[in-house]
C-alpha atoms as a PDB file:
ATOM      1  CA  UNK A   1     -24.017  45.072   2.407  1.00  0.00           C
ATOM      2  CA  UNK A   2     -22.347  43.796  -0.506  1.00  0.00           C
ATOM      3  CA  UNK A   3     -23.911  43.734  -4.252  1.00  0.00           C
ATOM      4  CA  UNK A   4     -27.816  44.465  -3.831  1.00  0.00           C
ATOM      5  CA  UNK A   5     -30.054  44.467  -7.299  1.00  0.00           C
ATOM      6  CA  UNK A   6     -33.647  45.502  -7.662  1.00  0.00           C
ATOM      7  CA  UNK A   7     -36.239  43.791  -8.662  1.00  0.00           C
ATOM      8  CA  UNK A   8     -40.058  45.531  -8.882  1.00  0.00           C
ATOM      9  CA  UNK A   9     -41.771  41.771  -7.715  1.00  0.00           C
ATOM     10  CA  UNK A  10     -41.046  39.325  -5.476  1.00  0.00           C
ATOM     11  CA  UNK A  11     -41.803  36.765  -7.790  1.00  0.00           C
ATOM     12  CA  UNK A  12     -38.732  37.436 -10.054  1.00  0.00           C
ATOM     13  CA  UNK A  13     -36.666  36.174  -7.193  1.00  0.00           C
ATOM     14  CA  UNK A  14     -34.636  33.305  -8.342  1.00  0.00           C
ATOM     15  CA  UNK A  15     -33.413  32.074  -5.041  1.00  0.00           C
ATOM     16  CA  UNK A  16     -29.819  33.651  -5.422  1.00  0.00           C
ATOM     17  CA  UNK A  17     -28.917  36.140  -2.748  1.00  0.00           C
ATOM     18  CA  UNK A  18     -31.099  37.151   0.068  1.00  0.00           C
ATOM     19  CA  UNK A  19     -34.158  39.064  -0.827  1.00  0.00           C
ATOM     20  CA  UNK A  20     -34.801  42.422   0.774  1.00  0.00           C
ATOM     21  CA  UNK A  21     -38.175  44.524   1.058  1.00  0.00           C
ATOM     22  CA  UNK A  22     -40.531  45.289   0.148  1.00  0.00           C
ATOM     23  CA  UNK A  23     -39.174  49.058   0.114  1.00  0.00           C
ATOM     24  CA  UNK A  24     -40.080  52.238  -1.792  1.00  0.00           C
ATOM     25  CA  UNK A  25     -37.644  55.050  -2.984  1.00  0.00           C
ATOM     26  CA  UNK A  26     -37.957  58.756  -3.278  1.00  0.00           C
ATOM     27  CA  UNK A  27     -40.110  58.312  -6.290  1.00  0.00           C
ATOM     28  CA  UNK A  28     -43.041  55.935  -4.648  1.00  0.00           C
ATOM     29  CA  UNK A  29     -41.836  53.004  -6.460  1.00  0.00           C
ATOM     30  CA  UNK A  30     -41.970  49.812  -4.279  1.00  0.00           C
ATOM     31  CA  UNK A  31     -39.546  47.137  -5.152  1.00  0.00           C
ATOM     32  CA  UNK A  32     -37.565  44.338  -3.117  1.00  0.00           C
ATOM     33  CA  UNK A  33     -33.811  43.923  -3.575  1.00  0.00           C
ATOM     34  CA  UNK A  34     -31.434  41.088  -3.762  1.00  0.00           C
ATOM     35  CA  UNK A  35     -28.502  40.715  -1.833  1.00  0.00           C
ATOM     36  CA  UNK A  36     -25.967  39.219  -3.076  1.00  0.00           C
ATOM     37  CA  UNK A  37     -21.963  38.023  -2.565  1.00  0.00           C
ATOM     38  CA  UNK A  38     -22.231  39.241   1.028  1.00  0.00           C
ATOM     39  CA  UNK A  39     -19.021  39.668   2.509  1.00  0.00           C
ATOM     40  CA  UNK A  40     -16.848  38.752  -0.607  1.00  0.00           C
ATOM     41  CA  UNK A  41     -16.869  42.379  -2.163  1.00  0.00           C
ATOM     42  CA  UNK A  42     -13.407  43.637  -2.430  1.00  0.00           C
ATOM     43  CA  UNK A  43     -13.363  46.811  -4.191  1.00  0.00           C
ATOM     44  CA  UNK A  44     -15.769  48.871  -6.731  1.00  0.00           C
ATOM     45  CA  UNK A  45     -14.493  51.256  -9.540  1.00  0.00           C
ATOM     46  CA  UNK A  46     -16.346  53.286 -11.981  1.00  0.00           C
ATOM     47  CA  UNK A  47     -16.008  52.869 -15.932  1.00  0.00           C
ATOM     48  CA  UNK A  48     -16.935  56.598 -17.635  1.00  0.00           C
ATOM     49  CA  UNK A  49     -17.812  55.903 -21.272  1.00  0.00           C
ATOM     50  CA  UNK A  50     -18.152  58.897 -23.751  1.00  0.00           C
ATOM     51  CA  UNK A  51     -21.427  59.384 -23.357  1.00  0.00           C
ATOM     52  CA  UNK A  52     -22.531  56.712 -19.802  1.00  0.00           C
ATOM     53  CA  UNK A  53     -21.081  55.476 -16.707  1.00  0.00           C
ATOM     54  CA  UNK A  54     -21.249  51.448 -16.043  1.00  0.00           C
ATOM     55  CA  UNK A  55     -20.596  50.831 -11.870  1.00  0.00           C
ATOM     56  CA  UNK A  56     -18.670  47.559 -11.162  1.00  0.00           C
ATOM     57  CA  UNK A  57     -18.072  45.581  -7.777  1.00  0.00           C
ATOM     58  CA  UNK A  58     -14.896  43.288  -7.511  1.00  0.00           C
ATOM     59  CA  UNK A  59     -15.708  39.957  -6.108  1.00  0.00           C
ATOM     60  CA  UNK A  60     -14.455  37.245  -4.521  1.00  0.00           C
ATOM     61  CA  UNK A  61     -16.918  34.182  -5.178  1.00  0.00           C
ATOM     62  CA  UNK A  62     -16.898  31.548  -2.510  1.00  0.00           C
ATOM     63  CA  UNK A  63     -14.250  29.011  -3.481  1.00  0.00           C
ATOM     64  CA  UNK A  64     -12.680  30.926  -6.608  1.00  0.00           C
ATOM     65  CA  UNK A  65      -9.054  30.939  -7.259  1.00  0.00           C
ATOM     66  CA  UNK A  66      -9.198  34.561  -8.410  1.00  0.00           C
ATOM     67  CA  UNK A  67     -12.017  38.049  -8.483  1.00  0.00           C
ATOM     68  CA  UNK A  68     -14.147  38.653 -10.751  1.00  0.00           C
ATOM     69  CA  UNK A  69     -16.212  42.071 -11.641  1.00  0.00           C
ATOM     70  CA  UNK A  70     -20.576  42.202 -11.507  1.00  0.00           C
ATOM     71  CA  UNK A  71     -21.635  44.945 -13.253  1.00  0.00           C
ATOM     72  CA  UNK A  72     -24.267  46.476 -10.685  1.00  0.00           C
ATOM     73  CA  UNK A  73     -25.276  49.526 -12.320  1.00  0.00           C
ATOM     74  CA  UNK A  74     -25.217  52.154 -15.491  1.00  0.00           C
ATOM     75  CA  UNK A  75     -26.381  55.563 -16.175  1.00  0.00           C
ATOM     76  CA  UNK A  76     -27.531  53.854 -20.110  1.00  0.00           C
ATOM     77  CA  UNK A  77     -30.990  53.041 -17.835  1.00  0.00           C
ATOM     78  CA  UNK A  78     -32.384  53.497 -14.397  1.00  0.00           C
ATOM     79  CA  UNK A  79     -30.419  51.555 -11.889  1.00  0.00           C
ATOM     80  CA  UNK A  80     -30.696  53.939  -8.712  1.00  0.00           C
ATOM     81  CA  UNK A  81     -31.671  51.403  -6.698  1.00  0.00           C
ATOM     82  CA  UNK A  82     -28.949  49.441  -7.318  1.00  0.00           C
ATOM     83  CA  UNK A  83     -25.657  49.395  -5.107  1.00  0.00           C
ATOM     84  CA  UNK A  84     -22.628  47.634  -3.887  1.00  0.00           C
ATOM     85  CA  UNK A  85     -20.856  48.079  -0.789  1.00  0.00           C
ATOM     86  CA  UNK A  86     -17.016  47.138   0.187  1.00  0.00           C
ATOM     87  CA  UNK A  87     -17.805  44.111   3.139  1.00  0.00           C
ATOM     88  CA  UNK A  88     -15.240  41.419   2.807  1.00  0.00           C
ATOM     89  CA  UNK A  89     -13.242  40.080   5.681  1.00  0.00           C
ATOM     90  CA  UNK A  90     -10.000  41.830   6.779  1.00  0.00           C
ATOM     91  CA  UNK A  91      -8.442  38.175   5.612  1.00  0.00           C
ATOM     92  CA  UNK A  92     -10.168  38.121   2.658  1.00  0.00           C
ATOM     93  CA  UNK A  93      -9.216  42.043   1.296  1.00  0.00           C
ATOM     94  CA  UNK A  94      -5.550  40.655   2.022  1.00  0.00           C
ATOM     95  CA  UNK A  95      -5.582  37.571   0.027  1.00  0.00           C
ATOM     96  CA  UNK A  96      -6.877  40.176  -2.578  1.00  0.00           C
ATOM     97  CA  UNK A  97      -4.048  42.261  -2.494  1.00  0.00           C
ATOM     98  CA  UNK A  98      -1.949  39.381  -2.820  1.00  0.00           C
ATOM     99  CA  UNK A  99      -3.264  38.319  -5.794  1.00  0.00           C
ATOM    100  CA  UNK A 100      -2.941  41.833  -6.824  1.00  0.00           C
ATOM    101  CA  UNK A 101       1.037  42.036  -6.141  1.00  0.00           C
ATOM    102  CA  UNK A 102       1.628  38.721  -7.667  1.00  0.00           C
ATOM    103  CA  UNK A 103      -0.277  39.974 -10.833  1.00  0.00           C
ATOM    104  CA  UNK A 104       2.026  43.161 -10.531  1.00  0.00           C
ATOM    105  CA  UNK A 105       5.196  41.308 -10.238  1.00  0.00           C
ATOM    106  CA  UNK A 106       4.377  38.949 -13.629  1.00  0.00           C
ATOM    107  CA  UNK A 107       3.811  42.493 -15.442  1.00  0.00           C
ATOM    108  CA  UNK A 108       7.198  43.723 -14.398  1.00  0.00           C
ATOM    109  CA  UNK A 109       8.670  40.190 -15.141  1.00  0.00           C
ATOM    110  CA  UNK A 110       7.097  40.483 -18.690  1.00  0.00           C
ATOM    111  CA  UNK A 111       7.738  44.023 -18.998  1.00  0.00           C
ATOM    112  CA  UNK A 112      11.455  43.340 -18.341  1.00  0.00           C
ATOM    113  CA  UNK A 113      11.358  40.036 -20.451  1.00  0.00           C
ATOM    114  CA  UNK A 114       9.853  42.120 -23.752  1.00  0.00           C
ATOM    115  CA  UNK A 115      12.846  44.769 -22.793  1.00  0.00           C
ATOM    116  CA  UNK A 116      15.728  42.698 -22.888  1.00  0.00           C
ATOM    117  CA  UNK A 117      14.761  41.139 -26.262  1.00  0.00           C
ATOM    118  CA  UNK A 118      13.902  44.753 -27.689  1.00  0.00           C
ATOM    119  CA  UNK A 119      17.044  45.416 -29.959  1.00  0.00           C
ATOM    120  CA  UNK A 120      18.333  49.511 -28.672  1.00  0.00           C
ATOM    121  CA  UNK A 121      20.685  51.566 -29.676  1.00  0.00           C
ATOM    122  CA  UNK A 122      23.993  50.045 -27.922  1.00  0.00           C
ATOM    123  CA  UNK A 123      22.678  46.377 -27.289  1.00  0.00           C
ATOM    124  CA  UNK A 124      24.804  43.401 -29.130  1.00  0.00           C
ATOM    125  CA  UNK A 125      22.532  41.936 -31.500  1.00  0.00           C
ATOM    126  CA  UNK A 126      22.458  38.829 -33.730  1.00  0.00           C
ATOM    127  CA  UNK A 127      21.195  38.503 -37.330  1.00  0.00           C
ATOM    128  CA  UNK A 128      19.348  35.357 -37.468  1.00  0.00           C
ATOM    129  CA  UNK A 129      17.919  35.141 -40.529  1.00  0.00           C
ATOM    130  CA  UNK A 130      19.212  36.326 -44.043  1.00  0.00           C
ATOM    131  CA  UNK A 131      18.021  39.306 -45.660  1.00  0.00           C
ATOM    132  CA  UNK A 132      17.972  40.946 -49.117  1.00  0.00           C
ATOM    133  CA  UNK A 133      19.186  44.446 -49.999  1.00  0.00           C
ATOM    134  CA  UNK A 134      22.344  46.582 -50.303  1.00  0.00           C
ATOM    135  CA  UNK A 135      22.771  47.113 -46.375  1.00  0.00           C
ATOM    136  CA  UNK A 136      21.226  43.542 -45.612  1.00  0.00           C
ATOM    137  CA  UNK A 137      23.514  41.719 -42.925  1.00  0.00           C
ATOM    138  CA  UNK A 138      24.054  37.935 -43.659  1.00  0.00           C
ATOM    139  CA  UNK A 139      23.102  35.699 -40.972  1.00  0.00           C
ATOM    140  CA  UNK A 140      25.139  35.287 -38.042  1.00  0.00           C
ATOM    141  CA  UNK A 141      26.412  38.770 -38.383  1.00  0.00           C
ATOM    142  CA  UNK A 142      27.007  39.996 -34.752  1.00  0.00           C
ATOM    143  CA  UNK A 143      27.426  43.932 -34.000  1.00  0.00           C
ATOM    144  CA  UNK A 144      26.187  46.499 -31.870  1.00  0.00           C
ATOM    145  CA  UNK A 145      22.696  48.857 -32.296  1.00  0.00           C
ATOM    146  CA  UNK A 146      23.844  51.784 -33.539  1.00  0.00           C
ATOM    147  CA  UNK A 147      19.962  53.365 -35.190  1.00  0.00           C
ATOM    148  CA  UNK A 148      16.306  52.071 -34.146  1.00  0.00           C
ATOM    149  CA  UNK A 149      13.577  53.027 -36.502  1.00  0.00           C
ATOM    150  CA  UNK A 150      11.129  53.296 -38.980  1.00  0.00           C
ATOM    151  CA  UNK A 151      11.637  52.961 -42.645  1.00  0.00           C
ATOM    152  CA  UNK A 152      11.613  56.235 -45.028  1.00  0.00           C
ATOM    153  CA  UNK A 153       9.537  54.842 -47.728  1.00  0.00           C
ATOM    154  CA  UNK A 154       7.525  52.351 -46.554  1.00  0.00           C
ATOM    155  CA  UNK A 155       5.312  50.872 -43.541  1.00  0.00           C
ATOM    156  CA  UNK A 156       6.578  47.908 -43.119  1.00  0.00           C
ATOM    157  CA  UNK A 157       7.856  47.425 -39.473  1.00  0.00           C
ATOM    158  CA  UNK A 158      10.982  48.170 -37.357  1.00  0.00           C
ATOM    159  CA  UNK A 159      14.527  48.307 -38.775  1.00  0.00           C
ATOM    160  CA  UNK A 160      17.633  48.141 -37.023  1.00  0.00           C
ATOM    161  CA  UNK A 161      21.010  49.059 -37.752  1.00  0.00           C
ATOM    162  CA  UNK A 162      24.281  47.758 -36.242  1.00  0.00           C
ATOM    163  CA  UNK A 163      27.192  47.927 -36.502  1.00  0.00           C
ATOM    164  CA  UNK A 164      29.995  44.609 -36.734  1.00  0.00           C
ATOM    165  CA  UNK A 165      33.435  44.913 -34.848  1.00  0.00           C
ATOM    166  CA  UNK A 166      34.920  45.542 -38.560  1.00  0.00           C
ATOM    167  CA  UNK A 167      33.090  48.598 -39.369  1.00  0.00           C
ATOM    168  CA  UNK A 168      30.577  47.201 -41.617  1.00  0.00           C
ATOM    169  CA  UNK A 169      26.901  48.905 -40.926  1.00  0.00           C
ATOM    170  CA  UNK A 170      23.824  46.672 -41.889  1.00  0.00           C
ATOM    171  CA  UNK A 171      20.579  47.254 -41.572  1.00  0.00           C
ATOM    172  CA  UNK A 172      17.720  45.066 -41.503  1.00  0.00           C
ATOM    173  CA  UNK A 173      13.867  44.402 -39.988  1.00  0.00           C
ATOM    174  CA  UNK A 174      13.986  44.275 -36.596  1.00  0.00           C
ATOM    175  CA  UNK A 175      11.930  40.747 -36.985  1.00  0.00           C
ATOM    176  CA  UNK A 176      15.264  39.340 -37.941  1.00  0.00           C
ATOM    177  CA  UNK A 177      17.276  40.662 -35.548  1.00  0.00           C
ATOM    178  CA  UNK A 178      18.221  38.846 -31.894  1.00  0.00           C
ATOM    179  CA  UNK A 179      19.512  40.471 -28.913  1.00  0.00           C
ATOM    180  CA  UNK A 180      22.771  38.818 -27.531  1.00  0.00           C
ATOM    181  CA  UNK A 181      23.378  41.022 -24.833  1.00  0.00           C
ATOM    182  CA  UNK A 182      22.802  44.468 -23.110  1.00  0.00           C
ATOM    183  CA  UNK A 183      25.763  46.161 -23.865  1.00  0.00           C
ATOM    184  CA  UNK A 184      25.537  49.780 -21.777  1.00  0.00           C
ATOM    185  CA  UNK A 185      22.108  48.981 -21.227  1.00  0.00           C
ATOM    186  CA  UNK A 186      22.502  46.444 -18.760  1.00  0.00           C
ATOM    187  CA  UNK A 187      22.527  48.834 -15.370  1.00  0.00           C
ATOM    188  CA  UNK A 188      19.707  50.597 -16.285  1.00  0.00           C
ATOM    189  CA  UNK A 189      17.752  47.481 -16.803  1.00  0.00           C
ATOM    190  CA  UNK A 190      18.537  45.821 -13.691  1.00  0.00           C
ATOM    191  CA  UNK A 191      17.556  48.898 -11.654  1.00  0.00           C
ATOM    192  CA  UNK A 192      14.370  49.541 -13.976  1.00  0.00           C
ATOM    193  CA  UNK A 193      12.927  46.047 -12.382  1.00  0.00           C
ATOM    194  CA  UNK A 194      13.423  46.786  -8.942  1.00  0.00           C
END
């Protein structure tokens, strides 16, 4: 059936869709209803708000590259009459879940991105800019995450401390930090992705 609006006169029509009706509910109310993106509805889903409920189909508009959601009804107003209806080709719900596993697979190519730049404790990590302070590593200093965390006294970010293949411990923003390579984490990160 696909996305289907009400309208309470004929004369609101605006030529989109396929108009439906006159009908009349379980109140006596006669309206018409449009009809539209028959056949291209590919899944519906529910939003609950703290105090409402907005109902969304997922579409598939005739040559788009991608879905897109129509808001069909909310619980803020009436919208009873309103409905939407899973209809799209066998084809087309495919070529949807294709362009769901594709968007899948970039999130786990990010996600895995993002976690092999995240400094950890036992990563090999480069300082690449200079930093102030009595523990502050001078840049280039290379050494392995020993502590990941926040500062005592102030809010001002990640720090990271490593330590350098002659013992020396700095510590420093995690901002200035670079990950050179996965040290013991490297297993667990290949098998994370698959």
């Amino acid at each position: 059936m696909a996305v289907y609006t009400r309208i309470d006169n004929a004369l609101d029509w605006r030529g989109n869709g396929r108009l439906e009706g006159p009908r009349t509910n379980n109140y006596g109310d006669t309206f018409w209803r449009v009809v539209t993106y028959e056949g291209r509805v590919v899944g519906e889903r529910e939003m609950n708000g703290s105090s409402d409920s907005d109902f969304y189909a997922t579409v598939w508009a005739e040559g788009a590259d991608a879905p897109h959601e129509v808001q069909w009804g909310t619980t803020r107003f009436p919208t009873y009459d309103n409905g939407c209806s899973v209809d799209a080709s066998p084809e087309l719900q495919q070529r949807y879940r294709a362009h769901l596993d594709a968007g899948i697979r970039a999130a786990r190519a990010e996600r895995h991105r993002v976690e092999l730049a995240t400094p950890r404790k036992g990563k090999v990590v480069e300082c690449i800019k200079a930093s102030r302070g009595k523990d502050a590593p001078p840049k280039g200093a290379c050494g392995t995450v020993i502590w990941v965390g926040a500062p005592r006294y102030r809010n001002s970010g990640l720090r990271v401390g490593f330590k350098t293949t002659e013992g020396i411990v700095y510590f420093c923003a995690a901002s200035y930090i670079k990950v050179r390579s996965q040290g013991e984490h490297a297993p667990a990160l290949v098998q994370a992705t698959l």
